[in-house]
N, C-alpha and C. Protein backbone atom coordinates (compact mmCIF):
# COMPACT_ATOMS: atom_id res chain seq x y z
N UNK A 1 13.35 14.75 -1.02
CA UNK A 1 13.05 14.08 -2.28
C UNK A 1 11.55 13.77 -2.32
N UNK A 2 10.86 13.95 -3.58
CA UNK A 2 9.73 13.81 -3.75
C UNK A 2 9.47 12.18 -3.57
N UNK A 3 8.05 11.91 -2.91
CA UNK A 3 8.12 10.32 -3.24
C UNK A 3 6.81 9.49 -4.62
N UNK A 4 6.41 11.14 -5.14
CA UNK A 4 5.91 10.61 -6.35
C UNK A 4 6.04 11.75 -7.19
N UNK A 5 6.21 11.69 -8.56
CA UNK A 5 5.57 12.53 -9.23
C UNK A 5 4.87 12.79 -10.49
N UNK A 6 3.92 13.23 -10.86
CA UNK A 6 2.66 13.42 -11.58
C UNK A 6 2.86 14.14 -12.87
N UNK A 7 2.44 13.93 -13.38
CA UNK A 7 3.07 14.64 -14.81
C UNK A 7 1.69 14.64 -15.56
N UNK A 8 0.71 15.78 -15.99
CA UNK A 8 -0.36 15.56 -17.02
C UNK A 8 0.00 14.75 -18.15
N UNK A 9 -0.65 14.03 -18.66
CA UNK A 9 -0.35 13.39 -20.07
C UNK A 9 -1.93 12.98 -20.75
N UNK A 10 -2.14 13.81 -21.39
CA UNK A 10 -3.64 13.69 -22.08
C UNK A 10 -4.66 14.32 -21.18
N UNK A 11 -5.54 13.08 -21.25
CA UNK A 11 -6.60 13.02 -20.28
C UNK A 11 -6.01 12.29 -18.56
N UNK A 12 -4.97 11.88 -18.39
CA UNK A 12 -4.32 11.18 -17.76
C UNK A 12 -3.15 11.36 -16.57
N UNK A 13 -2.68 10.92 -16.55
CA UNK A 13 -1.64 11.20 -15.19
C UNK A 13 -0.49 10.20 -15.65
N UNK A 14 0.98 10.42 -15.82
CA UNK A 14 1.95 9.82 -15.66
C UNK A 14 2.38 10.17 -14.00
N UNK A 15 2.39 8.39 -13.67
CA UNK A 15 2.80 8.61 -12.12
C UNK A 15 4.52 8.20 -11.99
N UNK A 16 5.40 8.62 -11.84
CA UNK A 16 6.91 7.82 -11.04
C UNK A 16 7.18 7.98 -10.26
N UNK A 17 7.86 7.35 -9.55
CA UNK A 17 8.23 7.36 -8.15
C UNK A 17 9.90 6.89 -8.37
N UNK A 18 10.67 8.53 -7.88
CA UNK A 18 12.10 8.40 -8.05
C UNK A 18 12.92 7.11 -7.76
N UNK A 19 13.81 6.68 -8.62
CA UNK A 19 14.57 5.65 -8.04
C UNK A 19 13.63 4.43 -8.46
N UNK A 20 12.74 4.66 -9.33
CA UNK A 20 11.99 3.04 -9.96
C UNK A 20 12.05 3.24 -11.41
N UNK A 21 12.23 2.35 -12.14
CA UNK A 21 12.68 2.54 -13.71
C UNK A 21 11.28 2.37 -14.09
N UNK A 22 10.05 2.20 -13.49
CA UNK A 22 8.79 2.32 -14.38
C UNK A 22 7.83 3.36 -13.77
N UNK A 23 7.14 3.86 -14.36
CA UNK A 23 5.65 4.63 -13.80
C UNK A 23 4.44 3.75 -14.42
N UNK A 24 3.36 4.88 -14.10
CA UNK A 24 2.38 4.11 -15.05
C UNK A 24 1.49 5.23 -14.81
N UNK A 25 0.25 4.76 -15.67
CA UNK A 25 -0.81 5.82 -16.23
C UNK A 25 -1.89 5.57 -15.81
N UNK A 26 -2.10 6.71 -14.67
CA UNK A 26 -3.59 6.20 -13.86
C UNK A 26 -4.58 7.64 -14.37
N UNK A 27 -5.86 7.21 -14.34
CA UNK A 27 -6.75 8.95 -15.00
C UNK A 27 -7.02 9.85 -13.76
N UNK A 28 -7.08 10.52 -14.09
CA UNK A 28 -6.82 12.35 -13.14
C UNK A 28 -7.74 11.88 -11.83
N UNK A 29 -8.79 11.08 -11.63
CA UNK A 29 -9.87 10.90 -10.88
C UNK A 29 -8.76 10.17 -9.71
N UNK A 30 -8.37 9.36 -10.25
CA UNK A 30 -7.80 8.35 -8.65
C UNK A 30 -6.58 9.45 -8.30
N UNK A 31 -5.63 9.57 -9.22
CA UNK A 31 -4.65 10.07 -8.66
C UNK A 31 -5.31 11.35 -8.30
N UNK A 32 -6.10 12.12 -8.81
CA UNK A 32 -6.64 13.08 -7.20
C UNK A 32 -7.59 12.47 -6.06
N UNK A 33 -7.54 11.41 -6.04
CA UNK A 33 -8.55 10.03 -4.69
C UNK A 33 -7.20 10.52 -4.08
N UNK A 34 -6.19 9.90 -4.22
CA UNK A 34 -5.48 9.81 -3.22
C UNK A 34 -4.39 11.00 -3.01
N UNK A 35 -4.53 11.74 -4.07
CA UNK A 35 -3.93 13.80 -3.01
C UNK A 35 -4.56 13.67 -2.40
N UNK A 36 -5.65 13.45 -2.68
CA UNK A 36 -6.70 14.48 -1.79
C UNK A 36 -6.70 13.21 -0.19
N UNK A 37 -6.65 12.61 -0.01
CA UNK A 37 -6.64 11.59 1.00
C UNK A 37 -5.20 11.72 1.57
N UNK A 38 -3.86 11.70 0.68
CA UNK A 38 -2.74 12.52 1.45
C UNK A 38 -2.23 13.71 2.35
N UNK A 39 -3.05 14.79 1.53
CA UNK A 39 -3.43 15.51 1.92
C UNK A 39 -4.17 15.83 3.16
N UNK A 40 -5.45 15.72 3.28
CA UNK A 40 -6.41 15.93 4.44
C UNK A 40 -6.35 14.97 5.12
N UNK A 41 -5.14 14.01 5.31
CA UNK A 41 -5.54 12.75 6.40
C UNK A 41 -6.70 11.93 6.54
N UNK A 42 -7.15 12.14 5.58
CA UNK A 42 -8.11 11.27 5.32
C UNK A 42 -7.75 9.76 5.23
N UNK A 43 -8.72 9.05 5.43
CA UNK A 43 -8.69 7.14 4.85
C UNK A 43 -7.59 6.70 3.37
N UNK A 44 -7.32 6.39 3.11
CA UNK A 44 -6.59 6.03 1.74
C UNK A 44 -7.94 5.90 0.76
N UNK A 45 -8.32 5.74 -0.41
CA UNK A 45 -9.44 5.28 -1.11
C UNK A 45 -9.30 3.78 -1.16
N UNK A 46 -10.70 3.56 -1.58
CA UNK A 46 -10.99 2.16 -1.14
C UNK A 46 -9.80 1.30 -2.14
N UNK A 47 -9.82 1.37 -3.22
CA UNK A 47 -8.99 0.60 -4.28
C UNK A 47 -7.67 0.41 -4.11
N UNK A 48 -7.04 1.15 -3.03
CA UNK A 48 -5.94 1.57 -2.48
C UNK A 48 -5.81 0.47 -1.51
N UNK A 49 -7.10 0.59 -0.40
CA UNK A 49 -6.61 -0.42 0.53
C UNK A 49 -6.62 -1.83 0.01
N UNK A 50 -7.71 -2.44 -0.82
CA UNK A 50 -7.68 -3.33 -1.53
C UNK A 50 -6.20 -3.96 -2.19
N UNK A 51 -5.63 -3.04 -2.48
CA UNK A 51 -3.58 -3.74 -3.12
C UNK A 51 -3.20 -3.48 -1.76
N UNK A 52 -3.57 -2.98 -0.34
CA UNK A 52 -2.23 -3.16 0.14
C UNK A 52 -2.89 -4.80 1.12
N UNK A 53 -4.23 -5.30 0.97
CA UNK A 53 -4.46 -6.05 1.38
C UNK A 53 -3.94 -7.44 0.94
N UNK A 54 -4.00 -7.33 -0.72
CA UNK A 54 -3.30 -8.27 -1.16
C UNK A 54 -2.04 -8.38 -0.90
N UNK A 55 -1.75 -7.31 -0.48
CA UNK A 55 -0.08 -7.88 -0.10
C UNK A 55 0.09 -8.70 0.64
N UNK A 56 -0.75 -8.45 2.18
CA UNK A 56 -0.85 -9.56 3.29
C UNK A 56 -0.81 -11.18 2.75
N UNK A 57 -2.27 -11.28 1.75
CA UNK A 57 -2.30 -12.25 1.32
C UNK A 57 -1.23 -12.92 1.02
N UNK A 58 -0.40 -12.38 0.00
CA UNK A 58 0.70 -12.52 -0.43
C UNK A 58 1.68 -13.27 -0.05
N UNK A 59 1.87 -12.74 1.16
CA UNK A 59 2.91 -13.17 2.08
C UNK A 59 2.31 -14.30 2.87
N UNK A 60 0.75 -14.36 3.29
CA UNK A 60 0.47 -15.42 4.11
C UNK A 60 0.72 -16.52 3.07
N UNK A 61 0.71 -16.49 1.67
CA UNK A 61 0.74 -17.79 1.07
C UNK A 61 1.87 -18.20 0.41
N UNK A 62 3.20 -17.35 1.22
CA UNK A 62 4.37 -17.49 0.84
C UNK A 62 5.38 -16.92 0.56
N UNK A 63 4.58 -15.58 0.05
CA UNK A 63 5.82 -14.71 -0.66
C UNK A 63 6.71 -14.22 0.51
N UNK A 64 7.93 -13.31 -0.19
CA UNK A 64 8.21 -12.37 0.69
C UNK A 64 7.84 -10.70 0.76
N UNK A 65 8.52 -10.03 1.60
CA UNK A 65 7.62 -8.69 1.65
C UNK A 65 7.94 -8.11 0.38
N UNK A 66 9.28 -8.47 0.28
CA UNK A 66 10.06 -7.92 -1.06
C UNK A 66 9.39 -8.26 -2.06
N UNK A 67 8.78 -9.58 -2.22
CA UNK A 67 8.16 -10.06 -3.26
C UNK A 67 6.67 -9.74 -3.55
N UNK A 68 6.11 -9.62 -2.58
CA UNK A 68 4.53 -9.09 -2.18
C UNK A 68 4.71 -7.86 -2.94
N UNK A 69 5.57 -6.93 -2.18
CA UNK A 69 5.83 -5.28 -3.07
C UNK A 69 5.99 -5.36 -4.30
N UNK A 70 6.50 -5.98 -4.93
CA UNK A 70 6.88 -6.46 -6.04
C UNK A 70 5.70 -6.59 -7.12
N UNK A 71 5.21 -7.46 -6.73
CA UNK A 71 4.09 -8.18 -7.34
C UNK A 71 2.70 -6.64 -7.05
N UNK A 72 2.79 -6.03 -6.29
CA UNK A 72 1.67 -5.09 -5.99
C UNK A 72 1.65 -3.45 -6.84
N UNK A 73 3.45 -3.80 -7.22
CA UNK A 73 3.60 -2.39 -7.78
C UNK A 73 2.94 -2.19 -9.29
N UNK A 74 3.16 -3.96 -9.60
CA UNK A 74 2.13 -4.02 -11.09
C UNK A 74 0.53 -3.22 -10.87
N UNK A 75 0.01 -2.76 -10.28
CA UNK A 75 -0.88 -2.29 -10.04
C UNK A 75 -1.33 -0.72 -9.75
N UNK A 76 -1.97 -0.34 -10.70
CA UNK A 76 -2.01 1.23 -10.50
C UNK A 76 -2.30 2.10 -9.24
N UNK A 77 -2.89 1.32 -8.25
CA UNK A 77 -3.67 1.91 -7.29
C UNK A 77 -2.24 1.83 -6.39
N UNK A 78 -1.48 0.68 -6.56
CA UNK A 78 -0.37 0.98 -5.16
C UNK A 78 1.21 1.78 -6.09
N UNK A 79 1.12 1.61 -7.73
CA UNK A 79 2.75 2.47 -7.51
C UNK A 79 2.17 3.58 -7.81
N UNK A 80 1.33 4.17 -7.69
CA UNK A 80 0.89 5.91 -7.56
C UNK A 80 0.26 6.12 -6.24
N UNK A 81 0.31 5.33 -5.04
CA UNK A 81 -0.06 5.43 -3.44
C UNK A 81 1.25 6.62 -3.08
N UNK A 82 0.71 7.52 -2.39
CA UNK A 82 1.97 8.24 -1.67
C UNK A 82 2.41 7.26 -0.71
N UNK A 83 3.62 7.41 -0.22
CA UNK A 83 4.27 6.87 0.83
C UNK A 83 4.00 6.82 2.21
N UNK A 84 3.49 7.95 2.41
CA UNK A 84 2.90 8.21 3.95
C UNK A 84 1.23 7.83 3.65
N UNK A 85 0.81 7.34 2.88
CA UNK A 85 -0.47 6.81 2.90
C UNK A 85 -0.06 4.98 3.04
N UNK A 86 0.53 4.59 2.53
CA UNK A 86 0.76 3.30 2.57
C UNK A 86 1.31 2.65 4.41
N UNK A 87 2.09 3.84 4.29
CA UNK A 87 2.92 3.69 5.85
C UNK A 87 1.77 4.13 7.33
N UNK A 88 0.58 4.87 6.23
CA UNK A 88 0.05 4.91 8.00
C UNK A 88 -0.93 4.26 7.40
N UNK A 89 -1.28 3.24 6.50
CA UNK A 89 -2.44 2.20 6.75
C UNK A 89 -1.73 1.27 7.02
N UNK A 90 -0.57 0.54 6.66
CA UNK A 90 0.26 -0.39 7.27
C UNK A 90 0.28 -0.63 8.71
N UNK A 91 0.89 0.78 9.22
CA UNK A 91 0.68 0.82 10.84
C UNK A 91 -0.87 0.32 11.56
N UNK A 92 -1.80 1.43 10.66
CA UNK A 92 -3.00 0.64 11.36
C UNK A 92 -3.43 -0.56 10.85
N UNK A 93 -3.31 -0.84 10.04
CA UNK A 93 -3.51 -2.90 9.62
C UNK A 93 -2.61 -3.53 10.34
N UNK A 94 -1.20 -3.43 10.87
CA UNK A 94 -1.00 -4.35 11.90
C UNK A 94 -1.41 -4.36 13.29
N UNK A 95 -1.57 -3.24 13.22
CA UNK A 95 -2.55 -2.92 15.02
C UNK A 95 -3.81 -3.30 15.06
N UNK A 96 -4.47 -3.48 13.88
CA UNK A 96 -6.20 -3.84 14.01
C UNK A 96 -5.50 -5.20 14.01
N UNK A 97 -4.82 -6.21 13.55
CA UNK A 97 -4.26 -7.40 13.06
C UNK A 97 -3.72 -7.98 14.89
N UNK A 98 -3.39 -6.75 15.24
CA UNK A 98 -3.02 -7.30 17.13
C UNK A 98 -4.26 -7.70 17.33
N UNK A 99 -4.72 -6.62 17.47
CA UNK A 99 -6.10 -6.78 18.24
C UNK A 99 -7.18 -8.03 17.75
N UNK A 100 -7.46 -8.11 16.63
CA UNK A 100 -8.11 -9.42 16.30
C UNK A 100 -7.60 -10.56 16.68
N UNK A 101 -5.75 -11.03 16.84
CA UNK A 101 -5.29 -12.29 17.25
C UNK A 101 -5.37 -11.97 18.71
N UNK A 102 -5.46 -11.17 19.41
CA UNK A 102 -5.60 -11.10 20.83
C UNK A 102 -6.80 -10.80 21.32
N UNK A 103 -8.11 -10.55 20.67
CA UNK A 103 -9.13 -11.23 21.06
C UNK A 103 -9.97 -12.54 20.98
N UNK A 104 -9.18 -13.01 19.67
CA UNK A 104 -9.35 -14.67 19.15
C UNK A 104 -8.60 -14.83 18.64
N UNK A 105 -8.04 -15.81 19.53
CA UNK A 105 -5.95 -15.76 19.20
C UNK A 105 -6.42 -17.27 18.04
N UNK A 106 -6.80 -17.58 17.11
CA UNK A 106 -6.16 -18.49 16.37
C UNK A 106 -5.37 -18.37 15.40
N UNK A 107 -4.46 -19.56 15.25
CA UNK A 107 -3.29 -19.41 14.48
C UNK A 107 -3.76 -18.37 13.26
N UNK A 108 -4.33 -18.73 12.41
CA UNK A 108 -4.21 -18.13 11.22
C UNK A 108 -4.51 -16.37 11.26
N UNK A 109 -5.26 -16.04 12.50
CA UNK A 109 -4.98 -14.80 12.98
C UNK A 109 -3.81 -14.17 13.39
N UNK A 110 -3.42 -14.96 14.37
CA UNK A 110 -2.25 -14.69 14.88
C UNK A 110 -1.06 -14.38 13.46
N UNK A 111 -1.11 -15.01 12.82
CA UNK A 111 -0.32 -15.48 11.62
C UNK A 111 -0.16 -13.95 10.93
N UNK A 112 -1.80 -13.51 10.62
CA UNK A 112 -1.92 -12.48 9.74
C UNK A 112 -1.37 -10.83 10.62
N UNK A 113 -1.32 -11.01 11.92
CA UNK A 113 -0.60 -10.00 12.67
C UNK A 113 1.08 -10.13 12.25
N UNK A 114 1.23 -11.24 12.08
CA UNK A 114 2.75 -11.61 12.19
C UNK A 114 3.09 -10.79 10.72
N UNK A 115 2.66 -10.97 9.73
CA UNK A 115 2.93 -10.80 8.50
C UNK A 115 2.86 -9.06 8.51
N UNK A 116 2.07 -8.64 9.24
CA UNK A 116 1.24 -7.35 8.97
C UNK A 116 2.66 -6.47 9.84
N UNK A 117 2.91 -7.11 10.19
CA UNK A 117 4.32 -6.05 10.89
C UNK A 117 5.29 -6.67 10.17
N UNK A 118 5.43 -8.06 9.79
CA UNK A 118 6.51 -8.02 8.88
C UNK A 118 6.38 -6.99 7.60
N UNK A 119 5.17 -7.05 7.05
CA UNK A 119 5.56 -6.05 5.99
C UNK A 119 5.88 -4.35 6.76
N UNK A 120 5.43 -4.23 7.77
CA UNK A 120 5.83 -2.98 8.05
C UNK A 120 6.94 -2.44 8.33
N UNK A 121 7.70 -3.95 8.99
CA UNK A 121 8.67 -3.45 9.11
C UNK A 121 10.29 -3.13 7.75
N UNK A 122 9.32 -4.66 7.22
CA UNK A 122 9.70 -4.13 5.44
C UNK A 122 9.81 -2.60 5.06
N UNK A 123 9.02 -2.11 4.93
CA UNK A 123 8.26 -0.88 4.38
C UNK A 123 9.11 0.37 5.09
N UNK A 124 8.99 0.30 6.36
CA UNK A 124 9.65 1.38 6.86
C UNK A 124 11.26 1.17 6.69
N UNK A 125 11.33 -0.13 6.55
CA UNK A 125 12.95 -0.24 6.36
C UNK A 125 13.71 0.56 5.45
């Protein structure tokens, strides 16, 4: 199963992602940022990592992962993210997220590791 798909519309891009009752309309430029970053293994684009950062936030100030996702999909840059782009910056944001609470373990570090695998493990769930 596909986990997005693209549809020309104008100057534009209709993005959905099977199994979600909404898409949305991002312009040809980002949604080829991030083929092209799916693609060649490249970094995610910057605007990309930016929503999956807020998610963290998210959750450090309460939400849940469910709810973080939720709240992030309103946003063009994360419900037109491929799946395996989200899932391998996730992985490496909770591993950079080890490593920062285990070289200066304070709570609110520590905290943001905790979250950073909770959403992952969200995500891969």
């Amino acid at each position: 199963m596909y986990q997005l798909i693209a549809s020309p519309f104008l100057s534009d891009f209709l993005l959905v992602r099977p199994g979600h009752a909404g898409g949305v309309k991002v312009p040809g430029t980002r949604f080829l940022e991030v083929q092209q970053a799916a693609d060649s293994g490249e970094d995610p684009p910057a605007w990309l990592v930016d929503a999956a950062r807020r998610v963290l936030r998210l959750m450090e100030a309460g939400h849940t992962a469910p709810a973080a996702d939720a709240w992030a999909r309103r946003l063009p840059s994360w419900a037109c993210a491929p799946r395996a782009a989200v899932t391998a910056f996730s992985a490496a944001n909770a591993s950079a997220w080890d490593e920062i609470a285990r070289n200066d373990p304070q709570e609110w570090k520590k905290g943001m590791a905790h979250y950073a695998h909770d959403w992952l493990t969200y995500w891969l769930g």
